[in-house]
PDB file of N, CA and C in Angstrom:
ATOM      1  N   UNK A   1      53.203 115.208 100.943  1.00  0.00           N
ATOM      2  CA  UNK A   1      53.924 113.951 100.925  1.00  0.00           C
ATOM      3  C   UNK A   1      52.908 112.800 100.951  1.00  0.00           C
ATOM      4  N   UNK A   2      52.889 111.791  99.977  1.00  0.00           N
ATOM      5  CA  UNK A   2      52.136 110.734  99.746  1.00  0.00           C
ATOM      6  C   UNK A   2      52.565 109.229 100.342  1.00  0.00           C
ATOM      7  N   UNK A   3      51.953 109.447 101.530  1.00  0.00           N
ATOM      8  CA  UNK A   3      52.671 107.717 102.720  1.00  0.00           C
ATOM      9  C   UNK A   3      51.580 106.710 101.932  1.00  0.00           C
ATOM     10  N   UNK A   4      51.326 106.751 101.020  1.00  0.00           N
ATOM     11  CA  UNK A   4      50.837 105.568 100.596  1.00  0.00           C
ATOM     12  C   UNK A   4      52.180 104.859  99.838  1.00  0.00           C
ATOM     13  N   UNK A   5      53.196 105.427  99.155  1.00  0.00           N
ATOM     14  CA  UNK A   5      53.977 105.387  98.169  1.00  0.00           C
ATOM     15  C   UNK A   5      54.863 104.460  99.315  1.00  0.00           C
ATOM     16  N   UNK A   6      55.105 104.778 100.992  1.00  0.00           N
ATOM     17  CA  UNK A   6      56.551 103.868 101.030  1.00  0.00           C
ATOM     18  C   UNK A   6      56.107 102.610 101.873  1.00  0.00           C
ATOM     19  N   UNK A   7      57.152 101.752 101.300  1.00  0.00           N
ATOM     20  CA  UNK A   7      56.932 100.412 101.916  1.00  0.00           C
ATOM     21  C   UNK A   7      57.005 100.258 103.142  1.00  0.00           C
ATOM     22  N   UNK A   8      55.887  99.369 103.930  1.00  0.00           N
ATOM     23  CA  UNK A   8      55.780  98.847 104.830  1.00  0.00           C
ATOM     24  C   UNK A   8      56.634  98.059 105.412  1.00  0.00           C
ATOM     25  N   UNK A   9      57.050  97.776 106.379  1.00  0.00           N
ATOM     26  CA  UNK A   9      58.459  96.719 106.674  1.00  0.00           C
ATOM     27  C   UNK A   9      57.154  95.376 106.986  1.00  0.00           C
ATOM     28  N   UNK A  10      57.800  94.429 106.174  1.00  0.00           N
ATOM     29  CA  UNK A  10      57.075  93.535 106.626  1.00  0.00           C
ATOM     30  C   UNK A  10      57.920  92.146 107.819  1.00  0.00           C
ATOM     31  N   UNK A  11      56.910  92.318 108.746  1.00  0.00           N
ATOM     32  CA  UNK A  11      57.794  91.703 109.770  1.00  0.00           C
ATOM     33  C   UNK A  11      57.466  90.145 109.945  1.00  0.00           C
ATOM     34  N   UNK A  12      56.378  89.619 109.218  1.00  0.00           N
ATOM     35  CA  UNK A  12      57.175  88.269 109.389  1.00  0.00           C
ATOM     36  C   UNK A  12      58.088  87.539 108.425  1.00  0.00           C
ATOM     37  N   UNK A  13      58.687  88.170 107.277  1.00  0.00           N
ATOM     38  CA  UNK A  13      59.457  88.103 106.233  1.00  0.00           C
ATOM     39  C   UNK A  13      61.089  88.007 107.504  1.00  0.00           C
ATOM     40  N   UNK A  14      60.931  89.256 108.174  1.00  0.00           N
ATOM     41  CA  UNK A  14      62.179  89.187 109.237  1.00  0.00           C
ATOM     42  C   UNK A  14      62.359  87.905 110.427  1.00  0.00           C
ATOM     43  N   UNK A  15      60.978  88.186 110.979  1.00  0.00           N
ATOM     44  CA  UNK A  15      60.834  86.784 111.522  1.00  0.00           C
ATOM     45  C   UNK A  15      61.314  85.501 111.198  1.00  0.00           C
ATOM     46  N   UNK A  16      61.204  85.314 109.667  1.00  0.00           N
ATOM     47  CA  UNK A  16      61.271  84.021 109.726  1.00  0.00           C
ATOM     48  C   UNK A  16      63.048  83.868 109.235  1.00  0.00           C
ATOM     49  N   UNK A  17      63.557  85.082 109.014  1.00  0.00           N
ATOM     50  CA  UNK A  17      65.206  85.045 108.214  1.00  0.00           C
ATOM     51  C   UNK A  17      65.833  84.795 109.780  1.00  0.00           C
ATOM     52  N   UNK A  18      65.395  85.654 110.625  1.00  0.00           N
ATOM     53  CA  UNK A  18      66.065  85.491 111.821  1.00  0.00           C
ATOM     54  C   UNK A  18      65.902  83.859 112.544  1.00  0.00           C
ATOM     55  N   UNK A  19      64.534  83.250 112.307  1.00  0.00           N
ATOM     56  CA  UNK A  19      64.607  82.161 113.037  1.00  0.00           C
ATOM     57  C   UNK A  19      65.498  81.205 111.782  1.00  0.00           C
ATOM     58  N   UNK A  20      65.307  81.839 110.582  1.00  0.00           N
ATOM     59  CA  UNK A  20      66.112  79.962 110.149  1.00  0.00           C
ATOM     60  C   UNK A  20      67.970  80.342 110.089  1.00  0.00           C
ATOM     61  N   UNK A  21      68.061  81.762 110.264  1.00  0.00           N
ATOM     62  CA  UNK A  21      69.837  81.858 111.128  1.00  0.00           C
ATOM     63  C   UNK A  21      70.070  81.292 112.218  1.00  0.00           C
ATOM     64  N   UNK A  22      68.631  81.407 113.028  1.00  0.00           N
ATOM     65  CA  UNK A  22      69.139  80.691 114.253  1.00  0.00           C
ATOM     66  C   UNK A  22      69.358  79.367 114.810  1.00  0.00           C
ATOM     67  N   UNK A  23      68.509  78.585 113.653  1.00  0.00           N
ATOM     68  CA  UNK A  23      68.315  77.190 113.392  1.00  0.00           C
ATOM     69  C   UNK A  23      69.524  76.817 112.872  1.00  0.00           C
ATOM     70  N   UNK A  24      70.250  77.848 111.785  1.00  0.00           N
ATOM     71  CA  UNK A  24      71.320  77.347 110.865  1.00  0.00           C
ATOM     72  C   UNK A  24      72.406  77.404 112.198  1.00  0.00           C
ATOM     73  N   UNK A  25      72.154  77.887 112.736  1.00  0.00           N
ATOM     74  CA  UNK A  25      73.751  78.153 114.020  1.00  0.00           C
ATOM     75  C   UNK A  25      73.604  77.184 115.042  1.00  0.00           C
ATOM     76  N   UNK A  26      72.259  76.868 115.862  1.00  0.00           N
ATOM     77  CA  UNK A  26      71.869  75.816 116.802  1.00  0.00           C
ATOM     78  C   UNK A  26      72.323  74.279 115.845  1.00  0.00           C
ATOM     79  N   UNK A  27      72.221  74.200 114.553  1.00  0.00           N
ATOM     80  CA  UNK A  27      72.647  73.098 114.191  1.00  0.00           C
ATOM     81  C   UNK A  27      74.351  72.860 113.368  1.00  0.00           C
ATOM     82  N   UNK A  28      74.906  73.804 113.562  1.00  0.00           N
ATOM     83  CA  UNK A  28      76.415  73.827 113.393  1.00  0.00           C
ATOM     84  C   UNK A  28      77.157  73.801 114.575  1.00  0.00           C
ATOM     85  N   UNK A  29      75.862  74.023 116.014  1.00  0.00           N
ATOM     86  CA  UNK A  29      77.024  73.978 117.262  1.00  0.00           C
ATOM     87  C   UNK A  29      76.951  72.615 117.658  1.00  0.00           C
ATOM     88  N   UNK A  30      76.558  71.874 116.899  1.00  0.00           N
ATOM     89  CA  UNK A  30      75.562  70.698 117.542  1.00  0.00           C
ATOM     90  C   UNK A  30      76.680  69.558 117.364  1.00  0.00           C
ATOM     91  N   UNK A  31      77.025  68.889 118.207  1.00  0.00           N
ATOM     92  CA  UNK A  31      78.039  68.045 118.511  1.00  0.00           C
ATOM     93  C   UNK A  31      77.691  66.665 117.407  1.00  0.00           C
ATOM     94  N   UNK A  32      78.194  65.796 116.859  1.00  0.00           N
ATOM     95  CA  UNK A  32      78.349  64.329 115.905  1.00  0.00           C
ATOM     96  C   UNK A  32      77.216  63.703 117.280  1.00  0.00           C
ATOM     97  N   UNK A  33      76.511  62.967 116.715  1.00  0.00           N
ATOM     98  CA  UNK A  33      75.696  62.278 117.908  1.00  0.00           C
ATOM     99  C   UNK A  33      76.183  60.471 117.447  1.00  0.00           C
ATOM    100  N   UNK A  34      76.975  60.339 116.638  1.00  0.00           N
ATOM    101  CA  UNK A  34      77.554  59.335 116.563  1.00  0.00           C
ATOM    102  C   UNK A  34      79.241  59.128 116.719  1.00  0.00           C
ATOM    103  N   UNK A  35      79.282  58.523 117.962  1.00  0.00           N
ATOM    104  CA  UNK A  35      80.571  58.531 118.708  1.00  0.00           C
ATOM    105  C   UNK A  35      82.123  57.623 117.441  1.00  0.00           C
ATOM    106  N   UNK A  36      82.859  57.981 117.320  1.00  0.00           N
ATOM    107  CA  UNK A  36      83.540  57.277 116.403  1.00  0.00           C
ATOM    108  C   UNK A  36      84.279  55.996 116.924  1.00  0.00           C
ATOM    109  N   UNK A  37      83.937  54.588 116.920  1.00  0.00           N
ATOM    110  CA  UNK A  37      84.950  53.532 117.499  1.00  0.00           C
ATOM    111  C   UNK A  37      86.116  53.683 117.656  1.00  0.00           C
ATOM    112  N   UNK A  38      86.909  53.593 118.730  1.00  0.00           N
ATOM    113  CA  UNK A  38      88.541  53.875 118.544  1.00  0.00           C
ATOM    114  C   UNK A  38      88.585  52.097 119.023  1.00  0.00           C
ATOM    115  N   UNK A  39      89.935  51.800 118.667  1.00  0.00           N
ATOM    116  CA  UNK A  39      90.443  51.046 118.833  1.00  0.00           C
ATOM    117  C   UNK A  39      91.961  51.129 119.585  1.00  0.00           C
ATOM    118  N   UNK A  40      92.417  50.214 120.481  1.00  0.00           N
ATOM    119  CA  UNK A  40      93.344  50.579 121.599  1.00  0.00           C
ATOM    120  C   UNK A  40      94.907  50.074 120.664  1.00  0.00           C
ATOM    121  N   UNK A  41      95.864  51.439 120.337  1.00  0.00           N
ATOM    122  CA  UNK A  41      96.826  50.991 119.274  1.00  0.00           C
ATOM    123  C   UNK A  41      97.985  51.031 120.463  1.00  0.00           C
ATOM    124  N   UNK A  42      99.159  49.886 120.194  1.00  0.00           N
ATOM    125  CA  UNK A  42     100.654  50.468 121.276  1.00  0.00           C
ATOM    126  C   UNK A  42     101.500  50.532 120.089  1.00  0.00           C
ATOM    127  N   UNK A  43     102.134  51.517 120.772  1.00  0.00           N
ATOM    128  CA  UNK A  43     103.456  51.981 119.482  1.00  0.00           C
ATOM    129  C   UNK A  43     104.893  51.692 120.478  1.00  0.00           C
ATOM    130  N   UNK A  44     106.351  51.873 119.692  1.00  0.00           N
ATOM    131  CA  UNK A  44     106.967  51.711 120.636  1.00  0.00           C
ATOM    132  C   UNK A  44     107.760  52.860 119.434  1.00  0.00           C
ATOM    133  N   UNK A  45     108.253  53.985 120.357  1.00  0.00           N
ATOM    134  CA  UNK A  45     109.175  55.294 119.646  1.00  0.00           C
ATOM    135  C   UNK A  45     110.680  55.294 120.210  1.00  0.00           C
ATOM    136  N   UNK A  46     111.572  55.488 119.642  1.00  0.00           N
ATOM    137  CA  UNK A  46     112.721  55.682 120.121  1.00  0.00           C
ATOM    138  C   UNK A  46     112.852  56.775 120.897  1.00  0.00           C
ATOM    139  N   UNK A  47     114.128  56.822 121.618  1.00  0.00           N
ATOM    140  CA  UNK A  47     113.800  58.272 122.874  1.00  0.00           C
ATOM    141  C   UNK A  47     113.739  59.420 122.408  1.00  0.00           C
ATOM    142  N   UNK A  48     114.787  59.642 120.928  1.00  0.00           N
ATOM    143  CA  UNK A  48     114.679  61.221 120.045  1.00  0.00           C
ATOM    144  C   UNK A  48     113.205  61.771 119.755  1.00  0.00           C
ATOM    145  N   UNK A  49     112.294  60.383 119.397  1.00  0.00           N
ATOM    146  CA  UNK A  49     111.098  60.655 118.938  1.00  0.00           C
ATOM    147  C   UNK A  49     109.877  61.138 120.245  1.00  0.00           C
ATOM    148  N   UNK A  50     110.309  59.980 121.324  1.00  0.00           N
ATOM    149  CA  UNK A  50     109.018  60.495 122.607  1.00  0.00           C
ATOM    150  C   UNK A  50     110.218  61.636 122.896  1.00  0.00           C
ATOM    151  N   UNK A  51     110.815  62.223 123.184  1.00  0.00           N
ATOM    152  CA  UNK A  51     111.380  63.502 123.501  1.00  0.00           C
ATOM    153  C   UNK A  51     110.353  64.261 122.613  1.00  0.00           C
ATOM    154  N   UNK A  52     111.060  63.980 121.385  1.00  0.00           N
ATOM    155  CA  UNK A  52     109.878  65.415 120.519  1.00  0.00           C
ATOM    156  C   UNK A  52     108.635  65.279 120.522  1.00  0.00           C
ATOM    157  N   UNK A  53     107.622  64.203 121.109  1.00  0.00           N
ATOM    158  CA  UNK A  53     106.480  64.258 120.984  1.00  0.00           C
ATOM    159  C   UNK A  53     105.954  64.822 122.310  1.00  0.00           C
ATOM    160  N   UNK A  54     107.101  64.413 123.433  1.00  0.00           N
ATOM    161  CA  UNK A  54     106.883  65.288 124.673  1.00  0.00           C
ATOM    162  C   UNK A  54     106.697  66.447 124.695  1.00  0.00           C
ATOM    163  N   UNK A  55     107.929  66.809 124.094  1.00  0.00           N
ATOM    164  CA  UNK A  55     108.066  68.059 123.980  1.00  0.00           C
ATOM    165  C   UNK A  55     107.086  69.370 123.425  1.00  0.00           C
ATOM    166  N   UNK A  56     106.264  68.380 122.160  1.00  0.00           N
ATOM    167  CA  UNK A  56     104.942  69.235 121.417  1.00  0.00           C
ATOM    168  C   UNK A  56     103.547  69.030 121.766  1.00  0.00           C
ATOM    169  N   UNK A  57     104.158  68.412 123.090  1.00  0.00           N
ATOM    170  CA  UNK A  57     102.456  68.021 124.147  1.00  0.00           C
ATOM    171  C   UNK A  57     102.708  69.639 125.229  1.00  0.00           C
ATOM    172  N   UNK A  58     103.772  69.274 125.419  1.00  0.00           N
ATOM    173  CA  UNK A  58     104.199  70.705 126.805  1.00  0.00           C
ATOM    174  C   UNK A  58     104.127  72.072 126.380  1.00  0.00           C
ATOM    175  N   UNK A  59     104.355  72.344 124.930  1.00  0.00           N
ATOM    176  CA  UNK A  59     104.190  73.347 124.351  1.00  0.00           C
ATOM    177  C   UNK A  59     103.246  73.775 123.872  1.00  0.00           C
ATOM    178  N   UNK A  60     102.404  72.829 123.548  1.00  0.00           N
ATOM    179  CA  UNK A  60     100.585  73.162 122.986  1.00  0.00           C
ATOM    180  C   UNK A  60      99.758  73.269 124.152  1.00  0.00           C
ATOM    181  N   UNK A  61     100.127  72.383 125.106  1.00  0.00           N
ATOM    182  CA  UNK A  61      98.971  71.764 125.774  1.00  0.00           C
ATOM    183  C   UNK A  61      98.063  70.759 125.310  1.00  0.00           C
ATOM    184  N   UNK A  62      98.068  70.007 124.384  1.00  0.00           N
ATOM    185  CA  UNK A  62      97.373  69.316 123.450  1.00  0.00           C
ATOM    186  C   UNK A  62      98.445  67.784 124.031  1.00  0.00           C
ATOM    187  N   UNK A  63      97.258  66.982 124.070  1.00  0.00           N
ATOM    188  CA  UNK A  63      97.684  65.442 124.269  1.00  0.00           C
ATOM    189  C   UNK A  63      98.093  64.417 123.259  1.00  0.00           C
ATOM    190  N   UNK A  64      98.878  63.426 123.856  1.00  0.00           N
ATOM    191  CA  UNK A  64      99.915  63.036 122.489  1.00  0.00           C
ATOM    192  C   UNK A  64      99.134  62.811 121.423  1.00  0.00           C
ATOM    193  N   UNK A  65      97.824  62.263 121.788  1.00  0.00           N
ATOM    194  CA  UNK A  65      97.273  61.255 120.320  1.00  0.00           C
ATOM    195  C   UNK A  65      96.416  62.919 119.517  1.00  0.00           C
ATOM    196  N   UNK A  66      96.313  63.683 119.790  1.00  0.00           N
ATOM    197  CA  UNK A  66      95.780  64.730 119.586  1.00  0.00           C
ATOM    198  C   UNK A  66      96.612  65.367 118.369  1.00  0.00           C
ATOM    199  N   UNK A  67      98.600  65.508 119.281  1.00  0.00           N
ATOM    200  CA  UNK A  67      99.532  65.566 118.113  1.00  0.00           C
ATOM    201  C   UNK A  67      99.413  64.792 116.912  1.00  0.00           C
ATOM    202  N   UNK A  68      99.681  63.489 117.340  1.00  0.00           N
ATOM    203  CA  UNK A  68      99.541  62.341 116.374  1.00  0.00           C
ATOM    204  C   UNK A  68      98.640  62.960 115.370  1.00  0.00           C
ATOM    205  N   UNK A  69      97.290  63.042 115.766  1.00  0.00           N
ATOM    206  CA  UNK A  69      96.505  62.779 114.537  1.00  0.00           C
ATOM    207  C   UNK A  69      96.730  63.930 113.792  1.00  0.00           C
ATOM    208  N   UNK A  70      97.066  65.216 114.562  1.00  0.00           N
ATOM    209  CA  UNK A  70      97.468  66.126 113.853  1.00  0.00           C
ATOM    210  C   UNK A  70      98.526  66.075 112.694  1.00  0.00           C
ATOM    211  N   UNK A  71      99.858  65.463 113.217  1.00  0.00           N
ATOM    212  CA  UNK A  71     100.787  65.045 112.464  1.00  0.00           C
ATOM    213  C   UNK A  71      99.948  64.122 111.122  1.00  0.00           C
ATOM    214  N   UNK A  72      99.026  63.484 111.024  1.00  0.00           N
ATOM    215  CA  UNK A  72      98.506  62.236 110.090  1.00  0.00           C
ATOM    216  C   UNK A  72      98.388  63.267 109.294  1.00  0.00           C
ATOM    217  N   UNK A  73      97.329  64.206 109.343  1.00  0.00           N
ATOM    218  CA  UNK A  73      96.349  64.680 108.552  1.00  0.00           C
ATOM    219  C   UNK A  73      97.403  65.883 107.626  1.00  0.00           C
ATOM    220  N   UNK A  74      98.456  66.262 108.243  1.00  0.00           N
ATOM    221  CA  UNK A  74      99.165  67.262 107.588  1.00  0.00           C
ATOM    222  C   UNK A  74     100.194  66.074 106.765  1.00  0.00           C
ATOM    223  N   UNK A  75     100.831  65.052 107.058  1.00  0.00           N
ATOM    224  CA  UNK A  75     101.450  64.403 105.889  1.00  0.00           C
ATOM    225  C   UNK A  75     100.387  63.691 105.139  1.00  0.00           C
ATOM    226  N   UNK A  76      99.291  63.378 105.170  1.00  0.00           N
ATOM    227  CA  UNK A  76      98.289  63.491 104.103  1.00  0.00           C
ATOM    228  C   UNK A  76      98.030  63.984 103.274  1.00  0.00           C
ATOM    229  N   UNK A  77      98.691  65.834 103.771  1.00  0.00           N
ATOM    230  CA  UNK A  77      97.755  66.806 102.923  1.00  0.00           C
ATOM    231  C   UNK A  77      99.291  67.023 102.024  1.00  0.00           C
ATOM    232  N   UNK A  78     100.134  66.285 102.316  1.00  0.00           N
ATOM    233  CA  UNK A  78     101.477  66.426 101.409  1.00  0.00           C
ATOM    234  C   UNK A  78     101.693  66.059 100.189  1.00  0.00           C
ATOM    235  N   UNK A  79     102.167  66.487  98.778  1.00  0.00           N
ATOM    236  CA  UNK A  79     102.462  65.782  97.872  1.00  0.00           C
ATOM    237  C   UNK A  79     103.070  64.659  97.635  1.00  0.00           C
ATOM    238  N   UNK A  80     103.292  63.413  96.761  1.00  0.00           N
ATOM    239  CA  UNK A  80     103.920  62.553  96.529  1.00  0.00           C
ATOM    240  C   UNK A  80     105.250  62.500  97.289  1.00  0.00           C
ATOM    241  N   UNK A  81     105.690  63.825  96.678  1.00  0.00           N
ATOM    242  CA  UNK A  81     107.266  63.269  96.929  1.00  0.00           C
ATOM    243  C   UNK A  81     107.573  64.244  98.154  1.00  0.00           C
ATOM    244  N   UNK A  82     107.232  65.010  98.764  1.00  0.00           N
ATOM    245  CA  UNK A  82     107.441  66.039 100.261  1.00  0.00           C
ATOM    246  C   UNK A  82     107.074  64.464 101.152  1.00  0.00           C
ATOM    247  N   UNK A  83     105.949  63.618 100.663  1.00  0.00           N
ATOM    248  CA  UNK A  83     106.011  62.439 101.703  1.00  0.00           C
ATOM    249  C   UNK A  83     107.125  61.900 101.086  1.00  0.00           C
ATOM    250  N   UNK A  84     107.818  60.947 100.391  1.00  0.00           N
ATOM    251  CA  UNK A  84     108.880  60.319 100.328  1.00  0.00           C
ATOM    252  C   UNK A  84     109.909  60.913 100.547  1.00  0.00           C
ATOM    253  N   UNK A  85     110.169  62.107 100.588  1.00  0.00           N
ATOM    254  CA  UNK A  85     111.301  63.295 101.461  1.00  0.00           C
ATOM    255  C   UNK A  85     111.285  62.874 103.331  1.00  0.00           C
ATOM    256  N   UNK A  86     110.221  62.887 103.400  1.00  0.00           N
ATOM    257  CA  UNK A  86     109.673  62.285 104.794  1.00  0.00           C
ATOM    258  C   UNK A  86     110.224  61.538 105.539  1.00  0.00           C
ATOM    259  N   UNK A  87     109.670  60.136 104.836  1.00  0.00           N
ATOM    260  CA  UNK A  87     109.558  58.789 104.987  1.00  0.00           C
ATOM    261  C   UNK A  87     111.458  58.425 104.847  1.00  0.00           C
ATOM    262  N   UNK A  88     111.938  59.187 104.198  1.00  0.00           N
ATOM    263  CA  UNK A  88     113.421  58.682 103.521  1.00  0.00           C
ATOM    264  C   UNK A  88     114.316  59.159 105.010  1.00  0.00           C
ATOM    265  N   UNK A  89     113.888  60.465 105.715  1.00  0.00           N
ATOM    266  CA  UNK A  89     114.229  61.376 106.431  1.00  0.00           C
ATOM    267  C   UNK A  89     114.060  60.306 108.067  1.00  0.00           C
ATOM    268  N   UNK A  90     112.950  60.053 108.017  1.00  0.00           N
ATOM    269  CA  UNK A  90     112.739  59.684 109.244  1.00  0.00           C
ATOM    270  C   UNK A  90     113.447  57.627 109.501  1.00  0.00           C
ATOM    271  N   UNK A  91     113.361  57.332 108.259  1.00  0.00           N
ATOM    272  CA  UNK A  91     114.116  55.872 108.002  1.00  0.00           C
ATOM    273  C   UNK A  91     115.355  56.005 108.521  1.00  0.00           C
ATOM    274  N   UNK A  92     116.344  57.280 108.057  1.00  0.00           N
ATOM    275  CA  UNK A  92     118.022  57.046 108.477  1.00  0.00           C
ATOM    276  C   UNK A  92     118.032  57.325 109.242  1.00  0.00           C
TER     277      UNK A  92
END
């Protein structure tokens, strides 16, 4: 048997795959280091509406403005007219 023929593992080829995974993961856990301005909004909801927003705070565990923004981003992600189905829905 001829051990010249099999490859050598070369270990800083591994070395360096493992450190830049670990770099790639230390910088995806890595928090926004720029805080986003909020601004202080008052709303005023009818009681049907803070009922149901109560209601989907007690059931998640998730805090109202948390819902809220949740609620934004999913009628965002809505077509034209599923929002004017909406908007028509929540008017009457």
């Amino acid at each position: 048997m001829d051990l010249s023929k099999i490859k050598k593992h070369n270990n800083s080829t591994a070395t360096t795959e493992s450190k830049s995974v670990a770099e790639f993961i230390v910088k995806g856990d890595a928090r926004p280091n720029q805080k986003q301005k909020s601004t202080m909004v008052g709303f005023r909801f009818d009681e049907n509406t803070l009922n149901g927003l109560n209601k989907l705070t007690t059931e998640t565990g998730k805090t109202r403005i948390t819902i809220i923004r949740a609620s934004l981003l999913a009628f965002e992600s809505l077509s034209d007219s599923e929002k004017a189905r909406f908007l028509i829905q929540v008017m009457t």
